[in-house]
N, C-alpha and C. Protein backbone atom coordinates (compact mmCIF):
# COMPACT_ATOMS: atom_id res chain seq x y z
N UNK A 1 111.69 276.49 104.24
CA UNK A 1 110.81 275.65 103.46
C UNK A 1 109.81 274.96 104.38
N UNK A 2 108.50 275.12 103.88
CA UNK A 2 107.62 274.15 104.87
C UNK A 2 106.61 273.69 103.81
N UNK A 3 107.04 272.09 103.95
CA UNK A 3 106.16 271.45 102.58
C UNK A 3 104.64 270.87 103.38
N UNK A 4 103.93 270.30 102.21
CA UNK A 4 102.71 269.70 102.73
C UNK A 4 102.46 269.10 101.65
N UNK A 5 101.64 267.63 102.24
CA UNK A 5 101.69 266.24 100.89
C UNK A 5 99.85 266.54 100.92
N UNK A 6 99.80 266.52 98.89
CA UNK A 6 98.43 266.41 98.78
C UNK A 6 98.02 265.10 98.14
N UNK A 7 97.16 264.39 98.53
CA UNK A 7 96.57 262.89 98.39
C UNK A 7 96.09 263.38 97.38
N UNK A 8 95.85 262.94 96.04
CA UNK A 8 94.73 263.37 95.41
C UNK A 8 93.81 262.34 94.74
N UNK A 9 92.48 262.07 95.15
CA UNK A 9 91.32 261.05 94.30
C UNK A 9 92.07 259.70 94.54
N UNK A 10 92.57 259.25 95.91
CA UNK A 10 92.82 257.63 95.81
C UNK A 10 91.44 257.28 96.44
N UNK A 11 90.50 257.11 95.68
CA UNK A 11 89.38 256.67 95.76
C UNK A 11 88.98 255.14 95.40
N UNK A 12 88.41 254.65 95.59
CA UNK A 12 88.30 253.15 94.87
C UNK A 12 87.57 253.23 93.60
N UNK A 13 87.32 254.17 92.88
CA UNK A 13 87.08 254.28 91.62
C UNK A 13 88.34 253.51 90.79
N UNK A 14 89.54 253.78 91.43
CA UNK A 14 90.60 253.45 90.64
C UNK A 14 91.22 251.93 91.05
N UNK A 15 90.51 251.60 91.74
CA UNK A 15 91.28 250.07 92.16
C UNK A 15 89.63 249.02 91.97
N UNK A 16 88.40 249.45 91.71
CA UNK A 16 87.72 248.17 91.54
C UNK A 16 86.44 248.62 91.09
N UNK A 17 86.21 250.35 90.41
CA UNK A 17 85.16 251.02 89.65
C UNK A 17 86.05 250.86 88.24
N UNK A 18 85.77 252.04 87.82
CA UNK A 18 85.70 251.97 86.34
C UNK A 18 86.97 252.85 85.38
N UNK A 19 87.72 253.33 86.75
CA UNK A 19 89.10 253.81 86.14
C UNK A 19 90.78 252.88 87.07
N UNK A 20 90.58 251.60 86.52
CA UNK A 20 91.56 250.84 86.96
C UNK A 20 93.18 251.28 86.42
N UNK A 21 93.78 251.54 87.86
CA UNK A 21 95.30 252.24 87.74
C UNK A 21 96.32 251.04 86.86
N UNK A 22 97.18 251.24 85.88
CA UNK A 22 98.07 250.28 85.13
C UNK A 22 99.05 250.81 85.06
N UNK A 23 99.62 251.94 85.31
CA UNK A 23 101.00 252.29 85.59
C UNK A 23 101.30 253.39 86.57
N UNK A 24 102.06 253.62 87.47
CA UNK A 24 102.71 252.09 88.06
C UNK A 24 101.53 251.27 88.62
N UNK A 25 101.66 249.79 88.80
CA UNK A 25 101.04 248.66 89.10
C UNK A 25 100.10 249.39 90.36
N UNK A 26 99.06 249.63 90.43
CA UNK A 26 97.93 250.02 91.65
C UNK A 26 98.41 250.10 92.98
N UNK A 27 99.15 248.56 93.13
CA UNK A 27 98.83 248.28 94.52
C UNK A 27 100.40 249.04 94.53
N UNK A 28 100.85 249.07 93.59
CA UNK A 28 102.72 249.15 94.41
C UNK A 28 102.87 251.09 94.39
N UNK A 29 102.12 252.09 93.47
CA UNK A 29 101.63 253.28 93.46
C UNK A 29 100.91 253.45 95.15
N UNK A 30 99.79 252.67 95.39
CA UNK A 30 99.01 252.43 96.75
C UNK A 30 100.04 252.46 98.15
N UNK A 31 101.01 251.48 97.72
CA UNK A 31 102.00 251.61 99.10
C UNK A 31 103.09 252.33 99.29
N UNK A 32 103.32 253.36 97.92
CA UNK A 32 104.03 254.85 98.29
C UNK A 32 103.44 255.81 98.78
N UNK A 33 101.84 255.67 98.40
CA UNK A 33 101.29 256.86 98.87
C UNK A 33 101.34 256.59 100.32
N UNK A 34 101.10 255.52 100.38
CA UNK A 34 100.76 255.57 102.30
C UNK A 34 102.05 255.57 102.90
N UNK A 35 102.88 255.32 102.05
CA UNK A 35 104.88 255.18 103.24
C UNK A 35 104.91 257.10 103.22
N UNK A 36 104.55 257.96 101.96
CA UNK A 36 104.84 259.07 101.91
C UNK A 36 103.97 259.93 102.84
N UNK A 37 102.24 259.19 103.14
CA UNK A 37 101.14 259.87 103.98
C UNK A 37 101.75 259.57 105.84
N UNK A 38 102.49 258.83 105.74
CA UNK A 38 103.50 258.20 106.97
C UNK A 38 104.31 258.60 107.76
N UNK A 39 105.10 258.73 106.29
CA UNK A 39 106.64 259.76 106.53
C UNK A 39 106.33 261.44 107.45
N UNK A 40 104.73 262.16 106.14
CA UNK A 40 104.30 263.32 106.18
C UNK A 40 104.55 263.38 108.04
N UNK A 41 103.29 262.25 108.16
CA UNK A 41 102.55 262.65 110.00
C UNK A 41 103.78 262.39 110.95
N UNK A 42 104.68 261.52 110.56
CA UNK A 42 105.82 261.34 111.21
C UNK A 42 107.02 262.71 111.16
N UNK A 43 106.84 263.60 110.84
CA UNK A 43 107.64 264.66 110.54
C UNK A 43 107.01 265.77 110.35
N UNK A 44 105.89 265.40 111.26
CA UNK A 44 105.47 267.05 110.97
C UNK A 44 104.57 267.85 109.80
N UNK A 45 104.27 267.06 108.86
CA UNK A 45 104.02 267.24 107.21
C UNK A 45 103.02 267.41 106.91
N UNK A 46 102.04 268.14 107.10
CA UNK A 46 100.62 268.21 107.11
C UNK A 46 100.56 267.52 105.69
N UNK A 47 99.15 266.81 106.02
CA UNK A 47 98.37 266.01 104.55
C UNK A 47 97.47 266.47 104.47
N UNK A 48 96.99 267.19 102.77
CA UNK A 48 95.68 267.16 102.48
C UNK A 48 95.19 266.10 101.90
N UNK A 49 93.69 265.85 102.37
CA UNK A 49 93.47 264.20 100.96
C UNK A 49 92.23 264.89 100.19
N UNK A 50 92.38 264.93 99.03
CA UNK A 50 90.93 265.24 98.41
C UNK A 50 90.28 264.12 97.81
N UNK A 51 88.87 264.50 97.50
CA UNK A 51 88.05 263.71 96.88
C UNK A 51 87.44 264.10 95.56
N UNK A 52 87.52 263.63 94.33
CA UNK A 52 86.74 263.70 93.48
C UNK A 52 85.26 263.40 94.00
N UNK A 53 84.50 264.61 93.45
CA UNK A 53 82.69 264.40 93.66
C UNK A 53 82.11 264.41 92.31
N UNK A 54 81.22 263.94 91.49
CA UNK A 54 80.67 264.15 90.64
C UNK A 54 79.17 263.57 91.27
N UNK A 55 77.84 264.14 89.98
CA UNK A 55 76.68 263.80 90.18
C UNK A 55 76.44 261.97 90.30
N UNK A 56 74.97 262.17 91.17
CA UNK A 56 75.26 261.16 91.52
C UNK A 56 75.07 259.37 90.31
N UNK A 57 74.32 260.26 88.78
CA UNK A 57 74.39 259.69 88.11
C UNK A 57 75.00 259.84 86.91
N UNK A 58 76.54 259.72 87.83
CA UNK A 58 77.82 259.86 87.05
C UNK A 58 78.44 258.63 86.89
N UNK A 59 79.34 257.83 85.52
CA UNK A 59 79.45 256.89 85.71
C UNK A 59 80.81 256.28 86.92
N UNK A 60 80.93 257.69 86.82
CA UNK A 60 82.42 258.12 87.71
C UNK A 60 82.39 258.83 88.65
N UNK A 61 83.34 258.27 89.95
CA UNK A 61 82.99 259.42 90.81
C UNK A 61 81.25 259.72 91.04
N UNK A 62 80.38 258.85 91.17
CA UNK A 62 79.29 258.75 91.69
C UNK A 62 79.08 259.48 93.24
N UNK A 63 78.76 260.30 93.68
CA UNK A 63 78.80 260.95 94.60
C UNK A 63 77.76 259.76 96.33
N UNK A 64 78.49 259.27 96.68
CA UNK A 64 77.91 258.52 97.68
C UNK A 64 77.61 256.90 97.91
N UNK A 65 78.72 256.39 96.01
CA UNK A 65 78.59 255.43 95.85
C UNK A 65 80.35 254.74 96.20
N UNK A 66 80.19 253.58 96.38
CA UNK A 66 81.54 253.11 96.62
C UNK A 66 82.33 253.30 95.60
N UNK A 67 82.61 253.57 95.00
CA UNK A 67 83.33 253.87 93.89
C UNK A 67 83.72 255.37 94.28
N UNK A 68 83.14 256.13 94.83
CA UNK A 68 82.92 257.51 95.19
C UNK A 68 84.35 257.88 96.70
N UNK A 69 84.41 256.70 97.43
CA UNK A 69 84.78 256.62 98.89
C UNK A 69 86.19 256.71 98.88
N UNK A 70 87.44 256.99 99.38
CA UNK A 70 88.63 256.50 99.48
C UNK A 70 88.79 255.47 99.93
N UNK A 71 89.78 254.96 99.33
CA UNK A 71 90.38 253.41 99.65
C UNK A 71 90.23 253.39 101.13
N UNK A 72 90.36 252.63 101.43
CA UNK A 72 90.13 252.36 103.28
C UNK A 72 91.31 252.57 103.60
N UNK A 73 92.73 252.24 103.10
CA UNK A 73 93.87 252.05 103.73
C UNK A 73 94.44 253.71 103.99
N UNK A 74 93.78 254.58 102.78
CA UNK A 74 94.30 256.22 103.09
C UNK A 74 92.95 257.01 104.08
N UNK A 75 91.86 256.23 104.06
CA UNK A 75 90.72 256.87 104.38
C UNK A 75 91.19 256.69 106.14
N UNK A 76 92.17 255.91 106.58
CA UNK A 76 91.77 255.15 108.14
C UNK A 76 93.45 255.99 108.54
N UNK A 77 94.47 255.74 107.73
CA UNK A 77 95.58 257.46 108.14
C UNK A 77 95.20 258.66 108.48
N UNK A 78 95.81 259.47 109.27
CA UNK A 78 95.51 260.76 109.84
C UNK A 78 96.11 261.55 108.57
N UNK A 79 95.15 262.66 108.37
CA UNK A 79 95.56 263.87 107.65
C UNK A 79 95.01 264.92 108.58
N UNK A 80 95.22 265.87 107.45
CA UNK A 80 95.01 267.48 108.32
C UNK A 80 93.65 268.32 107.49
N UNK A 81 93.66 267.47 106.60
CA UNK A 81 92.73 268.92 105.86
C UNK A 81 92.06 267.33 104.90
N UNK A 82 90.98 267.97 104.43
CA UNK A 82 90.12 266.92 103.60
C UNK A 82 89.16 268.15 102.52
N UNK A 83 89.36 268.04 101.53
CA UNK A 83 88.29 268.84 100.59
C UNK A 83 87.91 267.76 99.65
N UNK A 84 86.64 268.39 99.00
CA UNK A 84 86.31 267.77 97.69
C UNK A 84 86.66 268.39 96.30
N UNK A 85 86.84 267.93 95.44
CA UNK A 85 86.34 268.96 94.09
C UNK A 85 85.70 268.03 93.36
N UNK A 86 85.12 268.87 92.26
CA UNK A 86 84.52 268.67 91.11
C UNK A 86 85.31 268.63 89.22
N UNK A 87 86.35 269.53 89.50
CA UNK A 87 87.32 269.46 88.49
C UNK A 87 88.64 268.73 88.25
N UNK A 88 89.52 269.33 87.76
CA UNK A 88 90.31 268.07 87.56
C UNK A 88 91.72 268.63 88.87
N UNK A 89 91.71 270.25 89.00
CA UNK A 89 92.87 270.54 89.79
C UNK A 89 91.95 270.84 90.94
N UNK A 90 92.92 270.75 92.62
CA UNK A 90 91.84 270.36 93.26
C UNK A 90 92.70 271.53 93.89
N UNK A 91 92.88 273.09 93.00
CA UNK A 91 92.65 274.27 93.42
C UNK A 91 91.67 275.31 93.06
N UNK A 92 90.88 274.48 92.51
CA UNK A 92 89.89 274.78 91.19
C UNK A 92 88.31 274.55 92.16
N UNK A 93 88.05 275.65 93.08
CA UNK A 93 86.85 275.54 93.15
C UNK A 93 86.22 275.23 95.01
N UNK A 94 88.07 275.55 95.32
CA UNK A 94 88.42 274.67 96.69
C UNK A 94 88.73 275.90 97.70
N UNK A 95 89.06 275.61 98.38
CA UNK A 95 89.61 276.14 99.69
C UNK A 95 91.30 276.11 99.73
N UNK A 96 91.70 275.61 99.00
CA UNK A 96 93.02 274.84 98.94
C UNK A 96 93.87 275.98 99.21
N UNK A 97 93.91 276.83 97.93
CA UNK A 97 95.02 277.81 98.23
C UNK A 97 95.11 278.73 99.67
N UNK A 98 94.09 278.89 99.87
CA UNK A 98 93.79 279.81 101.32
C UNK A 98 94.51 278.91 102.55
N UNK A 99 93.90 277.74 102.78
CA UNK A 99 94.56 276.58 103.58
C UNK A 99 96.36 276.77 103.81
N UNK A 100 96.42 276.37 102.53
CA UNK A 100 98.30 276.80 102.35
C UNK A 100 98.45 278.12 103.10
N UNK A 101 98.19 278.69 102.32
CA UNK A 101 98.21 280.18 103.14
C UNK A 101 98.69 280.20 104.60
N UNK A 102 97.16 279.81 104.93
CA UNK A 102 97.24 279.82 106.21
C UNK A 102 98.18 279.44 107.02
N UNK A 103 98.39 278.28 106.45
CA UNK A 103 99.33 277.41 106.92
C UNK A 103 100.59 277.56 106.76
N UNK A 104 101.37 278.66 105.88
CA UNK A 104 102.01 279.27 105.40
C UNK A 104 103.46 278.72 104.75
N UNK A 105 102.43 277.18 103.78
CA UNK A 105 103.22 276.52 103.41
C UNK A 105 103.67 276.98 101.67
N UNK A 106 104.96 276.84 101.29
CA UNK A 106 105.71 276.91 100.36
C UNK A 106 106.00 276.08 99.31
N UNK A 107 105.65 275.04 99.68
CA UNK A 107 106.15 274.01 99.38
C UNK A 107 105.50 272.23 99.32
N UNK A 108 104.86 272.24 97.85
CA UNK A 108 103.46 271.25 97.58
C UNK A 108 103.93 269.85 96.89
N UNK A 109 103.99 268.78 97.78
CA UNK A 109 104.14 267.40 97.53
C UNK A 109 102.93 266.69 96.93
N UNK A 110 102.69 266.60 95.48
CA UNK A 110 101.87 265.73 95.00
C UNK A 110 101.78 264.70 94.95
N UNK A 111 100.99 263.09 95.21
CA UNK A 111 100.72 262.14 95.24
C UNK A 111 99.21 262.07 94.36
N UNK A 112 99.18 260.90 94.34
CA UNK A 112 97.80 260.64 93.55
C UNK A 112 97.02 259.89 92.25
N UNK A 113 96.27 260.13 92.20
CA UNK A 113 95.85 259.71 90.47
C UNK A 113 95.20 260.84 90.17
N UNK A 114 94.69 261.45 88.93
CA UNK A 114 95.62 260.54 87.52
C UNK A 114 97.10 261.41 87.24
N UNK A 115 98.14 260.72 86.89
CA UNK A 115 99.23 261.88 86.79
C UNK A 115 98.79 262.44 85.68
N UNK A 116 97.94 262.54 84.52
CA UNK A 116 98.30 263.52 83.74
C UNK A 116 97.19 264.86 83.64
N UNK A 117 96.13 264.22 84.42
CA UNK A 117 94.63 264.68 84.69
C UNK A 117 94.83 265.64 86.18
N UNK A 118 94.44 264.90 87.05
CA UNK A 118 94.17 265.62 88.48
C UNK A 118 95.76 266.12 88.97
N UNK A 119 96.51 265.20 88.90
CA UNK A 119 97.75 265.58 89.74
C UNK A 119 98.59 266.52 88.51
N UNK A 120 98.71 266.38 87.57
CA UNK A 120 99.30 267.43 86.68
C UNK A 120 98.30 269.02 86.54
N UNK A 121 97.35 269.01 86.69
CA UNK A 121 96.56 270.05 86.79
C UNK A 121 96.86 270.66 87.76
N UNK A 122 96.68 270.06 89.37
CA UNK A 122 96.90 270.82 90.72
C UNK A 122 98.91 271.25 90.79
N UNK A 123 99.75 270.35 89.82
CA UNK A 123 100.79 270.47 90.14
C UNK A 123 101.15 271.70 89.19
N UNK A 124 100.45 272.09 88.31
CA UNK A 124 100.82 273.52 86.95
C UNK A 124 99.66 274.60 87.70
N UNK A 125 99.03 274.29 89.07
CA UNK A 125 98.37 275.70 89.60
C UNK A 125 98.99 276.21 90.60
N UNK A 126 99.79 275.08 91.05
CA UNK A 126 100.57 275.02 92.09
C UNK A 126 101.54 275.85 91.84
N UNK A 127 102.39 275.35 90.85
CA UNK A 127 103.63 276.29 90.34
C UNK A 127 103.12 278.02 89.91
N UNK A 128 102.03 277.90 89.28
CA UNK A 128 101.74 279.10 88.91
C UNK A 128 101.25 279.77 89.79
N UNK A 129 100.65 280.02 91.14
CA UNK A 129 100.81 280.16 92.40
C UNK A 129 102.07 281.06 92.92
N UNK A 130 103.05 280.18 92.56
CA UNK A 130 104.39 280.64 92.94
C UNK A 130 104.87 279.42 94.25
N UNK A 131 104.34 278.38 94.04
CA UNK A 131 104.78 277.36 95.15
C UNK A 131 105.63 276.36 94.42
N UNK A 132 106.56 275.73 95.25
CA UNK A 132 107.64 274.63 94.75
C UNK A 132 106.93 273.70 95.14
N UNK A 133 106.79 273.44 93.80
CA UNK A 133 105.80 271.61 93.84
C UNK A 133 106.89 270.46 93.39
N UNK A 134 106.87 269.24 94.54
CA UNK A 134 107.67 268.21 94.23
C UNK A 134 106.39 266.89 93.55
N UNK A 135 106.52 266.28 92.61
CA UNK A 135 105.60 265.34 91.88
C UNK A 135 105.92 264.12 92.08
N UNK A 136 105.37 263.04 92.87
CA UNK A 136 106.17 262.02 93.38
C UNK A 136 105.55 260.64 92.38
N UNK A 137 106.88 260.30 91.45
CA UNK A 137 106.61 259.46 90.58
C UNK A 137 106.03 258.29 90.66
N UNK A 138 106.45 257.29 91.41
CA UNK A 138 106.27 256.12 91.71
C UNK A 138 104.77 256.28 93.13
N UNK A 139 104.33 257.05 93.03
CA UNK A 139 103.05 257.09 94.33
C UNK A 139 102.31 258.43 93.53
N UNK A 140 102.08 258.12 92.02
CA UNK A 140 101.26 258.41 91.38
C UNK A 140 101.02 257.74 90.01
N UNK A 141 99.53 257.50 89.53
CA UNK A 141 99.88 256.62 88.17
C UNK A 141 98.72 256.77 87.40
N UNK A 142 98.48 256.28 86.12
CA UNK A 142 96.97 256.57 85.25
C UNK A 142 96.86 255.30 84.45
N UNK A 143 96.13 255.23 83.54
CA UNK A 143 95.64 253.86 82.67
C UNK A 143 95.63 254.46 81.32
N UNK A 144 95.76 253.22 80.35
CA UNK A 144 95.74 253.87 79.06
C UNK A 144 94.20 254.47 78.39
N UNK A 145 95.02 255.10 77.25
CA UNK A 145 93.83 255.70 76.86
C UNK A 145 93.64 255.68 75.39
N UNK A 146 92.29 256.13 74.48
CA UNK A 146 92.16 256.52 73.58
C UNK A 146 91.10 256.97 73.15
N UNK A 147 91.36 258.18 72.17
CA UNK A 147 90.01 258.76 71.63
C UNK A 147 90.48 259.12 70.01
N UNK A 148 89.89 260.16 69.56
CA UNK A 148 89.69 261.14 67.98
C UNK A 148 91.41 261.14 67.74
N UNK A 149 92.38 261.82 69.23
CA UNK A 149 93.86 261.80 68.92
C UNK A 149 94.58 261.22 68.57
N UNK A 150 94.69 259.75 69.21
CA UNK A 150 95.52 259.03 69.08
C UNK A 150 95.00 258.09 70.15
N UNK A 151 96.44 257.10 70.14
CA UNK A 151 96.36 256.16 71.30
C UNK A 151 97.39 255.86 72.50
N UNK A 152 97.22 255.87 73.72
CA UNK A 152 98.86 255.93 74.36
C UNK A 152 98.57 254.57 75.71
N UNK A 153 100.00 253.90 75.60
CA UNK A 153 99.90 253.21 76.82
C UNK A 153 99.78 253.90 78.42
N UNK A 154 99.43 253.06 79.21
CA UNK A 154 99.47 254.10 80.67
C UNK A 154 100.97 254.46 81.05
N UNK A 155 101.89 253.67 80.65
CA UNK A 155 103.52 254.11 80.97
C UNK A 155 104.21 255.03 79.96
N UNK A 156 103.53 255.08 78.86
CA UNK A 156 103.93 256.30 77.87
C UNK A 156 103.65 257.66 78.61
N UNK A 157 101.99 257.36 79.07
CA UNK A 157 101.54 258.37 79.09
C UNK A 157 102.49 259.09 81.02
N UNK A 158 102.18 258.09 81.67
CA UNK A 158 102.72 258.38 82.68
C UNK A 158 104.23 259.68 82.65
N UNK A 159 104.95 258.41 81.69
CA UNK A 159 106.02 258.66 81.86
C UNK A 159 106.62 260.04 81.52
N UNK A 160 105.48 260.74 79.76
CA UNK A 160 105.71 261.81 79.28
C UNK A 160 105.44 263.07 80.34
N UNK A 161 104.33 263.06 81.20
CA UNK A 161 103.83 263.48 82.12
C UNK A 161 104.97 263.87 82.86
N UNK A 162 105.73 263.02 83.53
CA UNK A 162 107.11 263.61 84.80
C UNK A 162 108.16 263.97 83.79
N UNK A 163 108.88 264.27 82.56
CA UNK A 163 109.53 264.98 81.94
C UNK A 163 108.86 266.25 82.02
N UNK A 164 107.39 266.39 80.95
CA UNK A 164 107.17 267.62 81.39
C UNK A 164 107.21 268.51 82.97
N UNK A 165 106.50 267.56 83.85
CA UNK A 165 106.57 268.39 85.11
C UNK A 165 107.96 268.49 85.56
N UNK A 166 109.39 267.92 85.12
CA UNK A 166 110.25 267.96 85.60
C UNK A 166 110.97 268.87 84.53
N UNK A 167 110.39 269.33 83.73
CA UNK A 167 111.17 270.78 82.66
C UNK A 167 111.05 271.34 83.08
N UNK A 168 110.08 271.97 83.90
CA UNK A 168 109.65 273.22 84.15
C UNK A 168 108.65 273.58 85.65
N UNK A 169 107.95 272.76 85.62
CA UNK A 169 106.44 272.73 86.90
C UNK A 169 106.87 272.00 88.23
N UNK A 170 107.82 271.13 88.06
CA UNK A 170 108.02 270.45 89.74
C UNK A 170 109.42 269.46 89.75
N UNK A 171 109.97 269.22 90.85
CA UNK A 171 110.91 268.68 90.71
C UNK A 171 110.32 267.23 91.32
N UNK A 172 110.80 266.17 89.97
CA UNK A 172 110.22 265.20 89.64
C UNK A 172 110.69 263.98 90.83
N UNK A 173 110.51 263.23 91.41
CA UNK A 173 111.01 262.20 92.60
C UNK A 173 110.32 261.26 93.10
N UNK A 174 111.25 259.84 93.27
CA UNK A 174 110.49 258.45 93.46
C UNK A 174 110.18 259.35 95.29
N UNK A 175 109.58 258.03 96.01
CA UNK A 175 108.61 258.83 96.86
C UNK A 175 110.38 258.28 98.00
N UNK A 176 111.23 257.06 97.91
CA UNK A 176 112.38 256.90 98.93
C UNK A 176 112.91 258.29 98.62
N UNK A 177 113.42 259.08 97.49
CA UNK A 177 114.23 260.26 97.19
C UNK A 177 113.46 261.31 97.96
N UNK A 178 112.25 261.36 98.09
CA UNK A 178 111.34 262.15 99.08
C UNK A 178 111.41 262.19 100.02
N UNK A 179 111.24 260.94 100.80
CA UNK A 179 111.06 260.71 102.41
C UNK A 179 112.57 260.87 102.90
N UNK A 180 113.47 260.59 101.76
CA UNK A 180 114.97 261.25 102.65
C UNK A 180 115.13 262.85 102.47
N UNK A 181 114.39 263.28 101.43
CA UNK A 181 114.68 265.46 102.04
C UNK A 181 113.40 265.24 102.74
N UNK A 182 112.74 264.97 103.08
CA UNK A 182 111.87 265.08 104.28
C UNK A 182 112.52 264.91 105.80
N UNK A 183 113.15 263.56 105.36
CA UNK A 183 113.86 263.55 106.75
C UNK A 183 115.01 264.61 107.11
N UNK A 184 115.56 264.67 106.08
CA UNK A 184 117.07 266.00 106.31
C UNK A 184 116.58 267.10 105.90
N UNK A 185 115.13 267.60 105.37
CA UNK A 185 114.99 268.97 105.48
C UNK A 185 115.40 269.70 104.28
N UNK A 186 115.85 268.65 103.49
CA UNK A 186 116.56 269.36 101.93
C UNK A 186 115.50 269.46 100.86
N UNK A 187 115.96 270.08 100.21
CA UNK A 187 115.57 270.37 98.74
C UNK A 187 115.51 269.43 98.15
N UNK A 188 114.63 269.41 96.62
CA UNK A 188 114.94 268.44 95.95
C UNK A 188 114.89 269.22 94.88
N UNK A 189 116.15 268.47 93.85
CA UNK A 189 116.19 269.62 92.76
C UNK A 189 115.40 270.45 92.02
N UNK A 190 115.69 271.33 91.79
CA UNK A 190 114.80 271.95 91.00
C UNK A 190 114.77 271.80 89.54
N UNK A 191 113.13 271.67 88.87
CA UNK A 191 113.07 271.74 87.54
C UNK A 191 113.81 272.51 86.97
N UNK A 192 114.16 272.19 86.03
CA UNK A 192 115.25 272.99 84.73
C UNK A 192 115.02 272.93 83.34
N UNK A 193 114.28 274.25 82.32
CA UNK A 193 114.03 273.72 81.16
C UNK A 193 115.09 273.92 80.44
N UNK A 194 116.18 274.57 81.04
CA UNK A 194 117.19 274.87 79.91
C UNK A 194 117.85 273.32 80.01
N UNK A 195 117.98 272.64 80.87
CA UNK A 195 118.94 271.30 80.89
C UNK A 195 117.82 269.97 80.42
N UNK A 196 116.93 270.77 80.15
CA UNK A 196 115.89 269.56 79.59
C UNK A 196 115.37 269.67 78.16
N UNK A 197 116.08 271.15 77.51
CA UNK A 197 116.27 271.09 76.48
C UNK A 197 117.21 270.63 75.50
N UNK A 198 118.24 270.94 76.38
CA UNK A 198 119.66 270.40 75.57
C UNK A 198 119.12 269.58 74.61
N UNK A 199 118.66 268.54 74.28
CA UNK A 199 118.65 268.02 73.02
C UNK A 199 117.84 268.71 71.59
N UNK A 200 117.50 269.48 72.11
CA UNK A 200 117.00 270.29 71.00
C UNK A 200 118.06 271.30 70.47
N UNK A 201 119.51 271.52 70.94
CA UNK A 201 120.24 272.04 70.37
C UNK A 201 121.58 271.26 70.36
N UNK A 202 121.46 269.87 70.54
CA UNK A 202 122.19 269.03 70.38
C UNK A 202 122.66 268.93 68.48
N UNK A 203 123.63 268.73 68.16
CA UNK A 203 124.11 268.44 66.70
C UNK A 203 123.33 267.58 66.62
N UNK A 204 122.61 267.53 65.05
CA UNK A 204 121.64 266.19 64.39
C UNK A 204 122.50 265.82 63.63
């Protein structure tokens, strides 16, 4: 197994532009990513960090505007690889998969925002790839939302998000359950949809 942690869009769009993080709490999401971007360089763990780019008269992701920049605290950590994208999976348009390749890693540690947008996208291209993607709960998070569908809190939404990726797409883990198979080299379980169905053939 040889894993590698991908940062994805901790930009300051999400801590003081116009997509403010509400579950988990910003700053406490903020200081897993960096114990996990930590752990990575301390063990060997190559980091990619990407960046959301959009035009520059976008209200989001403004391309060159502070809102546009990574947080200072992940921007000033060592990584290994840095891309941009434009979409929501940041294998979509990138260099990304080739990189792995190269690198002839197996094995894809997600961090980031938004879990149900950017980091659920790269984590269902990932799997479909054929790579074991781990989704690290607590050092990823999104804000609520609503449109034409419905309406959902950011911890609904969060939360529905790591069931699904943990049925089937990644094995789901706070970022301490991480940094200890990082340190011992282990596995972390694997998704299971048959044991995440059981209640659908549970007696009603």
């Amino acid at each position: 197994m040889k894993r590698a942690l991908i940062v994805i869009d901790v930009q300051n769009e999400y801590f003081t532009g116009n997509l403010p993080i509400a579950h988990p709490p910003r700053e406490e999401s903020l200081a897993n990513i960096l114990t996990a971007m930590e752990t990575a360089h301390e063990h060997d763990v190559p980091v990619i960090v990407v960046k959301h780019t959009a035009p520059a008269e976008s209200p989001l992701f403004a391309a060159g505007g502070h809102s546009w920049e990574l947080h200072e605290e992940v921007g000033r950590r060592p990584y290994d690889h840095l891309l941009e994208k434009s979409l929501a999976s940041a294998f979509a348009g990138t260099d990304l998969a080739g990189w792995l390749a190269a690198h002839e890693i197996d094995t894809l540690a997600v961090a980031g925002y938004m879990t149900q947008n950017c980091d659920e996208s790269t984590a269902r291209d990932a799997a479909h790839l054929g790579l074991t993607v781990e989704f690290l709960s607590d050092a990823t998070g999104t804000l609520p939302m609503s449109n034409r569908a419905g309406t959902v809190t950011a911890e609904e939404l969060h939360n529905h998000v790591l069931v699904v990726m943990d049925s089937n797409f990644a094995s789901v883990a706070t970022t301490a359950e991480w940094v200890a198979a990082v340190k011992t080299g282990d596995s972390l379980p694997h998704p299971n949809i048959w044991e995440s169905t059981v209640p659908a053939r549970s007696p009603r």
